[in-house]
Protein backbone atom coordinates (compact mmCIF):
# COMPACT_ATOMS: atom_id res chain seq x y z
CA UNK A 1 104.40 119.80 138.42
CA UNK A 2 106.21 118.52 135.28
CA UNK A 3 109.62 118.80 134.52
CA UNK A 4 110.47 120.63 131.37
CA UNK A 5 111.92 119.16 128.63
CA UNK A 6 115.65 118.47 128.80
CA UNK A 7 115.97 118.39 125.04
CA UNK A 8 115.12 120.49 122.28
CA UNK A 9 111.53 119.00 121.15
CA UNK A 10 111.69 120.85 117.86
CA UNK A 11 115.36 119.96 116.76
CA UNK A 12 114.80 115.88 118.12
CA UNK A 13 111.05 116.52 115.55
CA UNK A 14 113.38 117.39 112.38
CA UNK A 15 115.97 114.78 113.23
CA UNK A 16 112.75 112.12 113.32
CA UNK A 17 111.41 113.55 110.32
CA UNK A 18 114.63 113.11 108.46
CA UNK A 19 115.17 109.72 109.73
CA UNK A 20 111.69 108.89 108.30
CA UNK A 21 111.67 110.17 105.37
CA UNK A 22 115.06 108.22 104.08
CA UNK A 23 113.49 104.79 105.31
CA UNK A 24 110.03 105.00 105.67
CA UNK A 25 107.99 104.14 108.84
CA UNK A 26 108.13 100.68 109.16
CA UNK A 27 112.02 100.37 108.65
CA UNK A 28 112.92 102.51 111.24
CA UNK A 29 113.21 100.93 114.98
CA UNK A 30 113.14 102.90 118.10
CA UNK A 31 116.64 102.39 118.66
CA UNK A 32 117.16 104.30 115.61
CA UNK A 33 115.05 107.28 116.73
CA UNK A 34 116.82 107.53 120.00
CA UNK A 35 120.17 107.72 118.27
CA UNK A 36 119.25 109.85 115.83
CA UNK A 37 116.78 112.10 118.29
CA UNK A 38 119.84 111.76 120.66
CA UNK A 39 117.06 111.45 123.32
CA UNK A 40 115.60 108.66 125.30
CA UNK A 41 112.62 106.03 124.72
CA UNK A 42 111.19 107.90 127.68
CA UNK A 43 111.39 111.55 126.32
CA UNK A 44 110.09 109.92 123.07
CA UNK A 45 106.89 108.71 125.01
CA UNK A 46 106.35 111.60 127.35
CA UNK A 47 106.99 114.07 124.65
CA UNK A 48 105.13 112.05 121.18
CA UNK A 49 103.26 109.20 122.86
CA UNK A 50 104.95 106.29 120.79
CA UNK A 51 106.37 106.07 117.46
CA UNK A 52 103.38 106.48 115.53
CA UNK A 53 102.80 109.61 117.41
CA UNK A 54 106.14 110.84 116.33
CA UNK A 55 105.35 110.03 112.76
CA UNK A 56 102.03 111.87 112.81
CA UNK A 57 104.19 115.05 114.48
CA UNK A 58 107.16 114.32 111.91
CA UNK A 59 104.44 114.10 108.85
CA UNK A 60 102.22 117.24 109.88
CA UNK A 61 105.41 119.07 110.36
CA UNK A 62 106.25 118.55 106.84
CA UNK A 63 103.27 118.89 105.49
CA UNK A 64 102.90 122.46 107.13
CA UNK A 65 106.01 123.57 105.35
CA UNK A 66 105.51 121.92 102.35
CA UNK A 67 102.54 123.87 102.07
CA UNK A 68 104.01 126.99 103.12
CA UNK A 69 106.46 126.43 100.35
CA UNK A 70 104.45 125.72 97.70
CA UNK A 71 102.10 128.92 98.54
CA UNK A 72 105.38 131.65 98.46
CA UNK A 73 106.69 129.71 95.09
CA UNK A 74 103.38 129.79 93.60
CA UNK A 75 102.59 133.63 95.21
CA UNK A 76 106.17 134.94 93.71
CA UNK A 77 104.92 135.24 90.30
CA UNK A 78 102.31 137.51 89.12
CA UNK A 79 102.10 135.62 86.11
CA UNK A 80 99.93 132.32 87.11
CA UNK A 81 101.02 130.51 84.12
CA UNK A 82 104.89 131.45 85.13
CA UNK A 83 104.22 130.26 88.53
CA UNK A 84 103.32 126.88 87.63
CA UNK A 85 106.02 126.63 85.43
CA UNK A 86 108.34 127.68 87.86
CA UNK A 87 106.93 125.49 90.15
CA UNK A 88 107.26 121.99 88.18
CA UNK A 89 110.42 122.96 86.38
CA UNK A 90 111.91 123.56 89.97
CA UNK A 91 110.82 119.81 91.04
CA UNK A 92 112.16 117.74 88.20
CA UNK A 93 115.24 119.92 88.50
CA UNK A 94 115.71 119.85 92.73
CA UNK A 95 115.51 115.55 91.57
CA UNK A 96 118.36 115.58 89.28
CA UNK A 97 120.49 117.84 91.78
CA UNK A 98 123.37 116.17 94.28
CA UNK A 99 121.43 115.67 97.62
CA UNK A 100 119.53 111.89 98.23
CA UNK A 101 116.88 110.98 96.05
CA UNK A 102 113.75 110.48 98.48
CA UNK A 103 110.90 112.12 97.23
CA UNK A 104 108.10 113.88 98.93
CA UNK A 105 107.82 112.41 102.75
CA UNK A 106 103.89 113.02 102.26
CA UNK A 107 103.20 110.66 98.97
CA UNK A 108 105.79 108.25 100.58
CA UNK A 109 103.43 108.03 103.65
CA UNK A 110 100.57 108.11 101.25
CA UNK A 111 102.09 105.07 99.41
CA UNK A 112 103.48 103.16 102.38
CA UNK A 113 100.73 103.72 105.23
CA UNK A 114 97.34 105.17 103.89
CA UNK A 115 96.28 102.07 102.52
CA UNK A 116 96.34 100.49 105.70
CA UNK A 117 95.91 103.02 108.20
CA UNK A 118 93.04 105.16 108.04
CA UNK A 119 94.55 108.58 110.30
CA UNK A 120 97.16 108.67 107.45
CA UNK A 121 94.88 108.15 104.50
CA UNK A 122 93.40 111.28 105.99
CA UNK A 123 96.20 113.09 106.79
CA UNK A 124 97.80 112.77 103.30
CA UNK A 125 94.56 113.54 101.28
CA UNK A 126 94.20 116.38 103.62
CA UNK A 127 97.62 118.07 101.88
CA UNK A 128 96.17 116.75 98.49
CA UNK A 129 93.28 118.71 99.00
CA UNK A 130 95.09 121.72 100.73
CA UNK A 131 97.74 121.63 97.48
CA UNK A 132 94.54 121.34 95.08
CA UNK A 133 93.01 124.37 96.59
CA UNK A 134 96.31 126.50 96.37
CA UNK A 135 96.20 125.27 92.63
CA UNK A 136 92.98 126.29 91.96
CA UNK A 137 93.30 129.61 93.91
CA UNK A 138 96.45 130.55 91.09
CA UNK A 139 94.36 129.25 88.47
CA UNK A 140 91.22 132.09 89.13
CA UNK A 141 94.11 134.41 89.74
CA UNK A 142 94.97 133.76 85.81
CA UNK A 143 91.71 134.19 85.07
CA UNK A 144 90.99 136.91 86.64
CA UNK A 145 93.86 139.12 84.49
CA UNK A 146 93.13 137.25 81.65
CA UNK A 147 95.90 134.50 81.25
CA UNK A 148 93.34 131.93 81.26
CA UNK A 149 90.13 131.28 79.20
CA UNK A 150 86.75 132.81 81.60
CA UNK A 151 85.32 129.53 80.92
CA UNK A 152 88.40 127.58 82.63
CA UNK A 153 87.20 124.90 85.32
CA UNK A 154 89.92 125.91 88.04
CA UNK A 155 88.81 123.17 90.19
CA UNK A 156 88.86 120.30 87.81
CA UNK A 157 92.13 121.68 86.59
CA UNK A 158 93.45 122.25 89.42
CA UNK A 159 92.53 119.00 90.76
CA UNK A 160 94.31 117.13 87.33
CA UNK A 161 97.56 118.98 88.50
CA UNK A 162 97.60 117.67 91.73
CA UNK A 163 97.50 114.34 90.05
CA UNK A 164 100.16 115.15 88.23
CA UNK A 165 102.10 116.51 90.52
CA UNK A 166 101.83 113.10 92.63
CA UNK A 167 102.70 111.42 89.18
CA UNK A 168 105.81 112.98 88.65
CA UNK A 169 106.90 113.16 92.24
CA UNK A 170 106.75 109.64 92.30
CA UNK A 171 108.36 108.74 89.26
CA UNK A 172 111.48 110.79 89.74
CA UNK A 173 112.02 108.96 92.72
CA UNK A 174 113.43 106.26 89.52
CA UNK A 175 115.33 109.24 88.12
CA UNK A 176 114.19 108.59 84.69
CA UNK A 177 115.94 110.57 81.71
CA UNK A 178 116.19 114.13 82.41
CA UNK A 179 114.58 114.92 78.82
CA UNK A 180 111.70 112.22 79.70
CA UNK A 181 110.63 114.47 83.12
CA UNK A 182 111.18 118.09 80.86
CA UNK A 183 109.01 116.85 78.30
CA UNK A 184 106.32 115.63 80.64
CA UNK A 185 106.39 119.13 82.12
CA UNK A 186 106.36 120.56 78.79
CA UNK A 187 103.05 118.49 77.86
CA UNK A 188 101.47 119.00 81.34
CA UNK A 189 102.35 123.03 80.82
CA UNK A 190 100.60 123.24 77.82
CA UNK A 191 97.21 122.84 79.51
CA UNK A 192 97.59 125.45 80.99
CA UNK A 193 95.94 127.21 77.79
């Protein structure tokens, strides 16, 4: 029979996940999960595999409520134009607030590991796709009351805001003039016809 878990698997996850997503995968040593997990290498094995395992948990785990996130935000308005607004607005102004500037853990991984390994290539186009279809599902909800033109490619638009989305994610990670983000959410708003 196994012996349960003598730690919290969840709470040692979000302490991982944290620890990741302020230095990345490759900068982060087991010693500094342990510490951080407060756990052992041993729990970390029995419980994650190795550390790539805990990554892949740590990354999925984010992912998940990332998404579940961006669905309420984008669900709380009826308006689908206000939603997006909302929505962008919201991430060039959570940049510019007091906490640590370290972007989205997802397009980090996508920037630091999918070139190289293939499971997270997959795993972060997966939420690119997953964030494209919520897009695309507000978009036909504007054009279904009217907001938007009938003729309105909600995929291809869709698809354009997840690149933009990535864009400006990534860029504010340089904090570049407040008035430089607004106006690139201004410009990226006003396609949104």
């Amino acid at each position: 029979m196994a012996r349960p878990r003598e730690f919290d698997e969840d709470k040692a996850l979000d302490a991982a996940l944290q620890l990741f997503w302020e230095k990345g995968y490759e900068a982060v040593s087991l010693s500094d999960l342990t510490s951080a997990m407060n756990i052992q290498r041993p729990s970390i094995y029995a419980a994650f595999g190795n550390k790539q395992g805990l990554f892949e948990a740590a990354l999925r785990k984010y992912t998940q409520t990332h998404s579940f996130n961006a669905r309420a935000k984008l669900q709380h308005h009826e308006s689908a134009k206000e939603a997006f607004r909302s929505y962008f607005e919201d991430l060039v102004a959570g940049e510019y607030g007091n906490g640590p500037n370290r972007g989205c853990f997802c397009l980090n991984t996508m920037v630091e590991l999918a070139p190289h390994d293939k499971k997270m290539e997959i795993l972060t186009r997966e939420h690119q796709m997953y964030l494209a279809a919520l897009f695309q599902e507000t978009i036909e909800r504007g054009i279904r009351t009217g907001e938007f033109e009938s003729g309105t490619n909600a995929q291809a638009l869709a698809q354009t805001l997840v690149v933009a989305l990535i864009g400006l994610t990534v860029m504010m990670k340089s904090r570049p003039e407040r008035a430089f983000a607004d106006n690139a959410v201004r410009t990226l708003l006003a396609l949104l016809k």
